[in-house]
C-alpha atoms as a PDB file:
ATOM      1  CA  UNK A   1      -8.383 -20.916   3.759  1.00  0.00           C
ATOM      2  CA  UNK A   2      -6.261 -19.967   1.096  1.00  0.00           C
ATOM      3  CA  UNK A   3      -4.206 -16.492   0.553  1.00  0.00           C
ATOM      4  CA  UNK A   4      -5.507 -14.576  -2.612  1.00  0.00           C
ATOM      5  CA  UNK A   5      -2.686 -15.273  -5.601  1.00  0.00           C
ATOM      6  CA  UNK A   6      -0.470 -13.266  -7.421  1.00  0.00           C
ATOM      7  CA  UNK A   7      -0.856 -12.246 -10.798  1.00  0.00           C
ATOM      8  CA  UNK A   8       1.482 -14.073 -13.354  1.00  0.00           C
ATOM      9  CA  UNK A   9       4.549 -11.585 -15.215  1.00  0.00           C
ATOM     10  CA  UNK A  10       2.319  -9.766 -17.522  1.00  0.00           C
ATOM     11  CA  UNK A  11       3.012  -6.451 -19.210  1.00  0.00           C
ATOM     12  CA  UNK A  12       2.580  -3.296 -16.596  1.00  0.00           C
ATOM     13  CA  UNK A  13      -0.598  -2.504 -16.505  1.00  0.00           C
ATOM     14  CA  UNK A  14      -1.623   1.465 -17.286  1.00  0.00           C
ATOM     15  CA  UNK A  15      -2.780   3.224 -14.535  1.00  0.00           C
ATOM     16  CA  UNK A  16      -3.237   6.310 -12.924  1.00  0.00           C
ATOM     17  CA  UNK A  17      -2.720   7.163  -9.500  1.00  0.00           C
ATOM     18  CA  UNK A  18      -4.840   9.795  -7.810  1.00  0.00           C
ATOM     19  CA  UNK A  19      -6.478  11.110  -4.401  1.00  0.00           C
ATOM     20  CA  UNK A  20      -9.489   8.833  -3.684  1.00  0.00           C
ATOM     21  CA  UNK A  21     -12.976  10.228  -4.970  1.00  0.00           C
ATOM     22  CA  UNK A  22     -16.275   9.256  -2.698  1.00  0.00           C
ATOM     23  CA  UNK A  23     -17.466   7.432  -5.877  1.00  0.00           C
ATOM     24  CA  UNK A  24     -14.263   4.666  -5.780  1.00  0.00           C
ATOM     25  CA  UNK A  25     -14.632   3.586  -2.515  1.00  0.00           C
ATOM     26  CA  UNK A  26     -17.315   1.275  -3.306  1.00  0.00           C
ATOM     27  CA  UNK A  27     -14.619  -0.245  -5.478  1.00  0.00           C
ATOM     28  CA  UNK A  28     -12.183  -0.258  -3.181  1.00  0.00           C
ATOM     29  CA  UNK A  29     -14.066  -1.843  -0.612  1.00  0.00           C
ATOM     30  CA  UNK A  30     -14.412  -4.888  -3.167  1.00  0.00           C
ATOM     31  CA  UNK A  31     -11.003  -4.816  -4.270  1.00  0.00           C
ATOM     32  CA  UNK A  32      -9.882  -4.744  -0.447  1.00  0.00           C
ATOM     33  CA  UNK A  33     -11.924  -8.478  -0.009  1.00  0.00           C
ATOM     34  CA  UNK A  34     -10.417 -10.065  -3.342  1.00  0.00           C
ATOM     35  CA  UNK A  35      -6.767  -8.382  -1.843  1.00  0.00           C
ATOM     36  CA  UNK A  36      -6.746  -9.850   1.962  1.00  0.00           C
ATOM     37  CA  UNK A  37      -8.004 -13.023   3.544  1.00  0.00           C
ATOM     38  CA  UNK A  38     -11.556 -12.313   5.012  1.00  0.00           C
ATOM     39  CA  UNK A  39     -11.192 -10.602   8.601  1.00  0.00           C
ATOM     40  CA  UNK A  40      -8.080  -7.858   6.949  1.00  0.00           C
ATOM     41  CA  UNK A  41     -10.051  -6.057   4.396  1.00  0.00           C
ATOM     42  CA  UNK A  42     -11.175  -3.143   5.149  1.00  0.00           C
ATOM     43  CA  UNK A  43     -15.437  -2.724   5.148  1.00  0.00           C
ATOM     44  CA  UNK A  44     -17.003   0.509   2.912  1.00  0.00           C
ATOM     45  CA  UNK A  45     -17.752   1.875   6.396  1.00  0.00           C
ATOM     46  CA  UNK A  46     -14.086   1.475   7.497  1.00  0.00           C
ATOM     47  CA  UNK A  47     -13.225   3.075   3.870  1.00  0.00           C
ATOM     48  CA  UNK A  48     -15.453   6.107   4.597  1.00  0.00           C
ATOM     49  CA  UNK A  49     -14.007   6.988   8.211  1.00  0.00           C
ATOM     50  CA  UNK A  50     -10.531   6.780   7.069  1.00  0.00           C
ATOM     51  CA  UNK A  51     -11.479   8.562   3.581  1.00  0.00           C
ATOM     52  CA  UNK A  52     -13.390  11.690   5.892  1.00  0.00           C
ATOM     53  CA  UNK A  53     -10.128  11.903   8.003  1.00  0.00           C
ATOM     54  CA  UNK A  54      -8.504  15.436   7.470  1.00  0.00           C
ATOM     55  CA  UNK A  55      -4.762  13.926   8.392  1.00  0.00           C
ATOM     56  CA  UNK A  56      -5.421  10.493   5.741  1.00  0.00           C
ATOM     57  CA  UNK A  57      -3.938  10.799   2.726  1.00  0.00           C
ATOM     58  CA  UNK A  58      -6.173   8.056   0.438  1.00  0.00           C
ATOM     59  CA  UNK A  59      -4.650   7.314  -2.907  1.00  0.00           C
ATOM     60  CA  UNK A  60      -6.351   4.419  -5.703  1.00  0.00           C
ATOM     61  CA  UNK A  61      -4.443   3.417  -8.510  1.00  0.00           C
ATOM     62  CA  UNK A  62      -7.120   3.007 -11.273  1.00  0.00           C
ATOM     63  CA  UNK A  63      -7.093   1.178 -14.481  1.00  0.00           C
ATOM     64  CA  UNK A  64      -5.824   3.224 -17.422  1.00  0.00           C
ATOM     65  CA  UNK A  65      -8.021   1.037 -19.994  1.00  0.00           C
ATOM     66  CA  UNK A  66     -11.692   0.491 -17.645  1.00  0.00           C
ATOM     67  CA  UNK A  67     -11.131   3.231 -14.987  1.00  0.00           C
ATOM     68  CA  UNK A  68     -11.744   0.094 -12.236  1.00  0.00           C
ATOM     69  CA  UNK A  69      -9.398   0.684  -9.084  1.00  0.00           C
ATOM     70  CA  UNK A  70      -6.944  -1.937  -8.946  1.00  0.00           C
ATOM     71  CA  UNK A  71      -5.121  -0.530  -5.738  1.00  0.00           C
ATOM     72  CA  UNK A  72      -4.887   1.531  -2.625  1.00  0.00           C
ATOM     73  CA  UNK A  73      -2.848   3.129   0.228  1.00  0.00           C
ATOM     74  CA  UNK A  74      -3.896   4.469   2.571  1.00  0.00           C
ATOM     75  CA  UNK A  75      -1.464   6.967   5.173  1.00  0.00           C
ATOM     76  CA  UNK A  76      -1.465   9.374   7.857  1.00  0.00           C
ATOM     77  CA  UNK A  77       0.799  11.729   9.197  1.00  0.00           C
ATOM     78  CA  UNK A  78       2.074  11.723  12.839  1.00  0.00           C
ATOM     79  CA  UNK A  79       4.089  14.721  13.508  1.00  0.00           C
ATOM     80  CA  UNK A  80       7.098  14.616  11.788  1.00  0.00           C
ATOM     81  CA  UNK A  81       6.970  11.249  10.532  1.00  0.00           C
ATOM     82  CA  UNK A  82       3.679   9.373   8.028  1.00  0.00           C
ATOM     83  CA  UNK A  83       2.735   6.026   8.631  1.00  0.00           C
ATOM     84  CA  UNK A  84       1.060   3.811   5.873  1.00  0.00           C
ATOM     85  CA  UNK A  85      -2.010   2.338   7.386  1.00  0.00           C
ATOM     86  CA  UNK A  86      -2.941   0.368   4.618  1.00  0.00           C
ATOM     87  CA  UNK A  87      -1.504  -0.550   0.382  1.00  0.00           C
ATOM     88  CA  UNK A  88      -3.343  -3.056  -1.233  1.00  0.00           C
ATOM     89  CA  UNK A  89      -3.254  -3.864  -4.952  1.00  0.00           C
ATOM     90  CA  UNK A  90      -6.180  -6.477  -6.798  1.00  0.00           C
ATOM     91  CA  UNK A  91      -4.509 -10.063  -7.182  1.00  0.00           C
ATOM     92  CA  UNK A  92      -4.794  -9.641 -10.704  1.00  0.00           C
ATOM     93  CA  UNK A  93      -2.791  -6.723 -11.219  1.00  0.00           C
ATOM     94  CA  UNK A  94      -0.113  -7.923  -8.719  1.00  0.00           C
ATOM     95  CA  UNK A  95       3.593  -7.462  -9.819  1.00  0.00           C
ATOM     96  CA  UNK A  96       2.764  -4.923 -12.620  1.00  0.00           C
ATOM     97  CA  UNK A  97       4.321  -2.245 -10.665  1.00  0.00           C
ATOM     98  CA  UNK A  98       1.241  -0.751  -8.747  1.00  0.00           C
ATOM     99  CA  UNK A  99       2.504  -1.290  -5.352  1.00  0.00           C
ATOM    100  CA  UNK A 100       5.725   0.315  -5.943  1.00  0.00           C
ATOM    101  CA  UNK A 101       3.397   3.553  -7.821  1.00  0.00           C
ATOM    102  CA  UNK A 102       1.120   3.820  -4.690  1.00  0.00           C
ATOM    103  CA  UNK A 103       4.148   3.754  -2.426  1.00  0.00           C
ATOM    104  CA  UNK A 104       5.710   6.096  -4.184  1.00  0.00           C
ATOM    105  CA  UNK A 105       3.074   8.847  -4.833  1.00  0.00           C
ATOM    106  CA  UNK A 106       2.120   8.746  -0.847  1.00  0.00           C
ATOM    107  CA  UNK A 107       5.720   9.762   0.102  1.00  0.00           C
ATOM    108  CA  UNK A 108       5.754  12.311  -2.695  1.00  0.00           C
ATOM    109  CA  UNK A 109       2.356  13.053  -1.162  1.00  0.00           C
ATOM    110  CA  UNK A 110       3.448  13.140   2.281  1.00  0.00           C
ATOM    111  CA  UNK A 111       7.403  14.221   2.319  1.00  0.00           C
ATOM    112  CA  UNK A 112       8.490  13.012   6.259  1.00  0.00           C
ATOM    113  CA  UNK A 113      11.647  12.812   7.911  1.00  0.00           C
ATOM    114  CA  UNK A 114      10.537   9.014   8.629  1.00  0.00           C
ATOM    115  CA  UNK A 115       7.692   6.709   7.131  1.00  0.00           C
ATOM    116  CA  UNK A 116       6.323   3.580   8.639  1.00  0.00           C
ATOM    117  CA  UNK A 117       4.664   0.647   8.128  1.00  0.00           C
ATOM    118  CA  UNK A 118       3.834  -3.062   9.448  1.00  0.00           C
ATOM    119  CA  UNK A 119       3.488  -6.035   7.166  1.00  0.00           C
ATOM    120  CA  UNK A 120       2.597  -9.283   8.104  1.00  0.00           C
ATOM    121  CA  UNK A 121       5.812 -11.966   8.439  1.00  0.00           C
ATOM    122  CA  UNK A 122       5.099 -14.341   5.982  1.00  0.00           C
ATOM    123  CA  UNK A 123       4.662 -11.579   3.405  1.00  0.00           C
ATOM    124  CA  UNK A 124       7.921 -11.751   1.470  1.00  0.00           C
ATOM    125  CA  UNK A 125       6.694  -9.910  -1.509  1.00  0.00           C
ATOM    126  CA  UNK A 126       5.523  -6.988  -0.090  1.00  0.00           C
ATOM    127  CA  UNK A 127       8.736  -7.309   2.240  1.00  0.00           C
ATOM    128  CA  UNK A 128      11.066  -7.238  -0.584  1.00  0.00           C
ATOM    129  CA  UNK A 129       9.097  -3.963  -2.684  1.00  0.00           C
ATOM    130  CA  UNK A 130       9.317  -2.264   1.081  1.00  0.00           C
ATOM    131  CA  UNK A 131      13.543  -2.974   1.216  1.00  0.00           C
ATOM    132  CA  UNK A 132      13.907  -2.107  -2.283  1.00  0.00           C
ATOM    133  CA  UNK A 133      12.444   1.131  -1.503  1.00  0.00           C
ATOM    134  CA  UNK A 134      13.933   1.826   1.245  1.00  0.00           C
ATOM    135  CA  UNK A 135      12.523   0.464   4.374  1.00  0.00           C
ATOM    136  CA  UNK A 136      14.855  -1.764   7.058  1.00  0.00           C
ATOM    137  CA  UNK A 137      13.048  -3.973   9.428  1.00  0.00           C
ATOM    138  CA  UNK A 138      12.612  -2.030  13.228  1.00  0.00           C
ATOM    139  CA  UNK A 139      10.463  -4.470  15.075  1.00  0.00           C
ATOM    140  CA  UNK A 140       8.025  -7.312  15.728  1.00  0.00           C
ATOM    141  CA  UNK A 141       4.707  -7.228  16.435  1.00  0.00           C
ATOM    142  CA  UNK A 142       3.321 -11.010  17.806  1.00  0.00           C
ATOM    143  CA  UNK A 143      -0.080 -12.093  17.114  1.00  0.00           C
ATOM    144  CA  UNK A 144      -0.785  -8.758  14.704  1.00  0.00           C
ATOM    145  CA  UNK A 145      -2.772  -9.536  12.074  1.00  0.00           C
ATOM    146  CA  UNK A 146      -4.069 -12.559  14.594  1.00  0.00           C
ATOM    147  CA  UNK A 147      -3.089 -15.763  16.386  1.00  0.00           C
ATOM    148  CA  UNK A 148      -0.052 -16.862  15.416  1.00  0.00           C
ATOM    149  CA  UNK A 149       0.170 -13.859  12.285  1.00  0.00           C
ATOM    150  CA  UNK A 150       2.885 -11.961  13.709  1.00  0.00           C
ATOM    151  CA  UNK A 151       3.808  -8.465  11.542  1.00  0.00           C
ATOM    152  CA  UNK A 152       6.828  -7.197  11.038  1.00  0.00           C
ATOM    153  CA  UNK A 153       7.222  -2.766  11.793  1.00  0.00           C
ATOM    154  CA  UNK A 154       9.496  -1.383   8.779  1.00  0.00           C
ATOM    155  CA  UNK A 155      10.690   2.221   8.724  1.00  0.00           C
ATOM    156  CA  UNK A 156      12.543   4.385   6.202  1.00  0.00           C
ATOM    157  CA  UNK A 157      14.385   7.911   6.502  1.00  0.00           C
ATOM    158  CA  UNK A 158      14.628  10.869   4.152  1.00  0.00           C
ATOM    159  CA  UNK A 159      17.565   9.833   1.768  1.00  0.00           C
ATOM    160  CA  UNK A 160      20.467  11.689   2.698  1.00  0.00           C
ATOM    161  CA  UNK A 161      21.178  14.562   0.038  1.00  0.00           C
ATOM    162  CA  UNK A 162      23.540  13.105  -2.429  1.00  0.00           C
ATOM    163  CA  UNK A 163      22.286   9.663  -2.367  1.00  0.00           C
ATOM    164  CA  UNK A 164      21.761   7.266  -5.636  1.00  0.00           C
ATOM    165  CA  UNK A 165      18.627   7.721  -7.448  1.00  0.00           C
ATOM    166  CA  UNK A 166      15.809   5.442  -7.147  1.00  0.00           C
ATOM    167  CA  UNK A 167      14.895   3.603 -10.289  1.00  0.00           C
ATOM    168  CA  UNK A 168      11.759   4.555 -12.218  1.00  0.00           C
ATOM    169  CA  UNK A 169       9.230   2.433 -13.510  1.00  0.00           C
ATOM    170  CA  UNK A 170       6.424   1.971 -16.300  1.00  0.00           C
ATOM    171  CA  UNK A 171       3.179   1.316 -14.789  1.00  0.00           C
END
């Protein structure tokens, strides 16, 4: 069985990030199966639940050119802190940026004292967007995403007032 690939260094592609409509979750149901191995996607009917949910904040990143969605996150809030249930971006629009959009628009979406997530251990990529943005490592969780697919919980706190600027970028 073999991992979907990553897109090769090609300009940033334009798109929009927005709150998910009831007419692109047909699409993100299909970009969900070409994102994660089968058994990790999320199902339309999965979509749907999570989409009717008054405390799930459900952002796509669309296409600027075709309109198709080529990403997702998905988060909820938890008292005072949000965790991100789900960020997925279409293997070929990886590295362009979209990830790092998505994951920024939730928090802006969602301002928390703390935000959460797991990602699965042999996922350095999206390991390395999470740290650059923010997030240190806070635990393990064996046998997550599976047998023998351990995850890996990540957390990061408001910045401090005063602190360095994130860096923008073109997507």
């Amino acid at each position: 069985m073999s991992e979907p690939t990553a897109a090769t260094s090609d300009p940033p592609v334009p798109a929009t990030v927005a709150r998910a409509r009831w007419r692109d979750l047909w699409g993100v149901a299909r970009m969900q199966r070409r994102a994660f191995r089968p058994g990790l996607a999320y199902n339309f009917s999965a979509l749907v639940f999570l989409w009717l949910l008054p405390t799930v904040t459900f952002l796509v990143a669309r296409d600027g050119r075709t309109g198709e969605v080529r990403g997702c996150c998905i988060a909820d809030r938890q008292g005072g802190s949000v965790r991100i249930v789900n960020i997925a971006v279409d293997p070929v629009a990886r590295r362009r940026g979209i990830a790092t959009a998505l994951l920024r628009a939730v928090t802006a979406a969602l301002p928390a004292d703390e935000i959460e997530l797991i990602v699965e251990e042999h996922n350095e990529g999206a390991q390395t967007l999470y740290t650059r943005e923010g997030f240190v490592r806070t635990g393990f969780a064996r046998d997550y995403y599976g047998t023998g697919r351990h995850g890996i919980w990540m957390r990061r706190r408001r910045p401090t007032p005063g602190a360095a600027p994130r860096r923008t970028i073109d997507v």
